[in-house]
C-alpha atoms as a PDB file:
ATOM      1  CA  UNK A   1       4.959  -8.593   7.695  1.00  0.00           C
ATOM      2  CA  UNK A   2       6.088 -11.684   5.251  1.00  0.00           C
ATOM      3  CA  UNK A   3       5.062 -15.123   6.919  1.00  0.00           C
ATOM      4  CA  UNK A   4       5.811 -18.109   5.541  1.00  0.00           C
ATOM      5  CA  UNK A   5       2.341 -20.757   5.737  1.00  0.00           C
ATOM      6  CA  UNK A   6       3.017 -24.575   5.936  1.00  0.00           C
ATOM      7  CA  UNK A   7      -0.903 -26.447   6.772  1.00  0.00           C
ATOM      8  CA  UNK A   8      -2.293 -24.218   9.668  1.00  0.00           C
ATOM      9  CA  UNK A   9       0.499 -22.587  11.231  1.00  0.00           C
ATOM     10  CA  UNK A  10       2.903 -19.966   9.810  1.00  0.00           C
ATOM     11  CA  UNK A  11       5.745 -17.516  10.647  1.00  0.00           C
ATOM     12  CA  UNK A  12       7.025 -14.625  10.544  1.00  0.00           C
ATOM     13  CA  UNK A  13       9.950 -14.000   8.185  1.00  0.00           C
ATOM     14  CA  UNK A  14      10.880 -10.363   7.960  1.00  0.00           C
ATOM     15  CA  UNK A  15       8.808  -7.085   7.068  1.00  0.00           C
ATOM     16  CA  UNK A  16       9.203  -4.450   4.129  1.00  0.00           C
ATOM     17  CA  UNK A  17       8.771  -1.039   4.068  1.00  0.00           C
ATOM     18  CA  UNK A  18       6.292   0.670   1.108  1.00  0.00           C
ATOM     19  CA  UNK A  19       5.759   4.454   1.137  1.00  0.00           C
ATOM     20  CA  UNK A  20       2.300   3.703  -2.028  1.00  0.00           C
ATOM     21  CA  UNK A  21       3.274   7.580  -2.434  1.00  0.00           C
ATOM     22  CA  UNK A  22       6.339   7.261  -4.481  1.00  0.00           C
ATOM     23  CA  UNK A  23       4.561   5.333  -7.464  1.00  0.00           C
ATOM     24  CA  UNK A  24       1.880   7.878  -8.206  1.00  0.00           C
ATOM     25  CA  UNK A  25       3.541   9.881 -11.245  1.00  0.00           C
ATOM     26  CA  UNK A  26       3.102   6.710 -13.450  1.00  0.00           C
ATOM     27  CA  UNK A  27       0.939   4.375 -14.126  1.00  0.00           C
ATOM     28  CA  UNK A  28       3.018   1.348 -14.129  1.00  0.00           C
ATOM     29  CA  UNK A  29       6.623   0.418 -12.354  1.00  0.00           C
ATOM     30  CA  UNK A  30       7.521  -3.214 -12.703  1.00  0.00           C
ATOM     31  CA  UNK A  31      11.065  -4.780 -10.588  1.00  0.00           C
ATOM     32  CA  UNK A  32      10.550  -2.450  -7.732  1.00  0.00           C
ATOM     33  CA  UNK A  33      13.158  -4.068  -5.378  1.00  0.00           C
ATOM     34  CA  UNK A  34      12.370  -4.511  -2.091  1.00  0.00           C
ATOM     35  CA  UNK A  35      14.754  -5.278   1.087  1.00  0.00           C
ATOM     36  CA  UNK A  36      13.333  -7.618   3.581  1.00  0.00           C
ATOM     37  CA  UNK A  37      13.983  -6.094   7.151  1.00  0.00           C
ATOM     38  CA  UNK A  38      14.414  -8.558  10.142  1.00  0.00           C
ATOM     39  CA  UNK A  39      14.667 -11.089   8.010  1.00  0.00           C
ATOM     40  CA  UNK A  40      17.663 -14.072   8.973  1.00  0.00           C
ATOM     41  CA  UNK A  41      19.114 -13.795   5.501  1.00  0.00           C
ATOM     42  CA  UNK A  42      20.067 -10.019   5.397  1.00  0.00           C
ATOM     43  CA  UNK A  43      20.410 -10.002   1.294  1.00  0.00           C
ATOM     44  CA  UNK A  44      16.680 -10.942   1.185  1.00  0.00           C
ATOM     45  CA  UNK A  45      14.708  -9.105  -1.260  1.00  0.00           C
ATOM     46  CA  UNK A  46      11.259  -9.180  -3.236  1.00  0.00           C
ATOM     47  CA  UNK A  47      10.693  -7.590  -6.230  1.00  0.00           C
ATOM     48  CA  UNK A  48       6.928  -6.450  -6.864  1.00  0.00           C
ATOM     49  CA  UNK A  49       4.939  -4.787 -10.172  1.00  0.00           C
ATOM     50  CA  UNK A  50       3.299  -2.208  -8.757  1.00  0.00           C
ATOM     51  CA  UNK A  51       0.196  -0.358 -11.037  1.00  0.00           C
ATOM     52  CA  UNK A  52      -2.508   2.760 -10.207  1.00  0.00           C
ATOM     53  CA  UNK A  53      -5.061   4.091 -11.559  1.00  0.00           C
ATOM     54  CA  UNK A  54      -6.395   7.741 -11.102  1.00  0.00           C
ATOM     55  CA  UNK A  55      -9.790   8.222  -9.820  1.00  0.00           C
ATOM     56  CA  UNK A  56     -11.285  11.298 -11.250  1.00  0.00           C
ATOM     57  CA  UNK A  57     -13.577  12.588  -7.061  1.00  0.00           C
ATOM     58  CA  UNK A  58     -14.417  16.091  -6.912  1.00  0.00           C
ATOM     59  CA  UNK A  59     -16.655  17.587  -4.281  1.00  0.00           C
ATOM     60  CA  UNK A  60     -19.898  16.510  -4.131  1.00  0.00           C
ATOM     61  CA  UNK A  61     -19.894  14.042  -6.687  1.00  0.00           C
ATOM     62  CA  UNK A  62     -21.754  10.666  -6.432  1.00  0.00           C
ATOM     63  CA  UNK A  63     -18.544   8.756  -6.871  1.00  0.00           C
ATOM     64  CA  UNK A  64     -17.499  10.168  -3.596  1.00  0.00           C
ATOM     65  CA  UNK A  65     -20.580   8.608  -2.059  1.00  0.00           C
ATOM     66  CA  UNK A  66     -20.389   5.595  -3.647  1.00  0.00           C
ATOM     67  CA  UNK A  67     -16.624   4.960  -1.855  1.00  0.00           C
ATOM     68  CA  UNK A  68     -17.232   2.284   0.913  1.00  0.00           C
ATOM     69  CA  UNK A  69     -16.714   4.445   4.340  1.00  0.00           C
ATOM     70  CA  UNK A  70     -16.001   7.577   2.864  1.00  0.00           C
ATOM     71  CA  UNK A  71     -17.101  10.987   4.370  1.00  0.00           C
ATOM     72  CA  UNK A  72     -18.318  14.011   2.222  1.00  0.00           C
ATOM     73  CA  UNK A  73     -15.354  16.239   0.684  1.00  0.00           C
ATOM     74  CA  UNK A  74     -16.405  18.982   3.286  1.00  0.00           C
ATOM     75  CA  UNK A  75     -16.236  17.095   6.259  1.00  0.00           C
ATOM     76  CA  UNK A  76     -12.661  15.840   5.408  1.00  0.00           C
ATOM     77  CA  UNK A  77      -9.738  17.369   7.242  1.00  0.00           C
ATOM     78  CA  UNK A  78      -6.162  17.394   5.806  1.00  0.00           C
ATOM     79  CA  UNK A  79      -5.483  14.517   8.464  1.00  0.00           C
ATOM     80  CA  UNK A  80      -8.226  12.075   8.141  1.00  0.00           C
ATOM     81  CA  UNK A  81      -6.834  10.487   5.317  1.00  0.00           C
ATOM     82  CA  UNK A  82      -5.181   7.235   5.298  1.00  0.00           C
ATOM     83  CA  UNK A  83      -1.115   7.164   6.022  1.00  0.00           C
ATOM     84  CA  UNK A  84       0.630   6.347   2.483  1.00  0.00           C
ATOM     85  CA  UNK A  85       3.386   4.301   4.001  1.00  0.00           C
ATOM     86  CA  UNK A  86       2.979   0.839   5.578  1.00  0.00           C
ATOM     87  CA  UNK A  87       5.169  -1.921   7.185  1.00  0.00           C
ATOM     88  CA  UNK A  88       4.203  -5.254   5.830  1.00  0.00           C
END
């Protein structure tokens, strides 16, 4: 969801759609354009720089501990991960 803030309050001005899944094969994609949904001006855009980085975790490994809520490799199940697409 996009809200605009003025002092304390704000609104809401429309909502995008970003599936994080289709910028993994690089590390870098700059003027990724946007459409705002629900938005009053329908030819509303944003254009964002999105960058990754790889994080080396195999099984058992201490970095896999070290991730802030994250269960051991064997006790993951193909649907416990997070969902790659959000609405914002």
């Amino acid at each position: 969801m996009i809200k605009i803030v003025k002092g304390e309050k704000s609104r809401s001005v429309g909502m995008v759609q970003l599936n994080l899944g289709n910028y993994i094969e690089k590390g870098r994609y700059e003027g990724v354009k946007l459409m705002i949904e629900k938005c009053p001006d329908k030819d509303a855009f944003m254009i964002l720089n999105i960058s990754n980085t790889l994080i080396n975790v195999t099984s058992g490994s201490e970095t896999m501990s070290m991730m802030s809520g994250a269960l051991p490799a064997d006790a993951m199940s193909m649907d416990s991960g997070p969902e790659s697409e959000f609405k914002f």
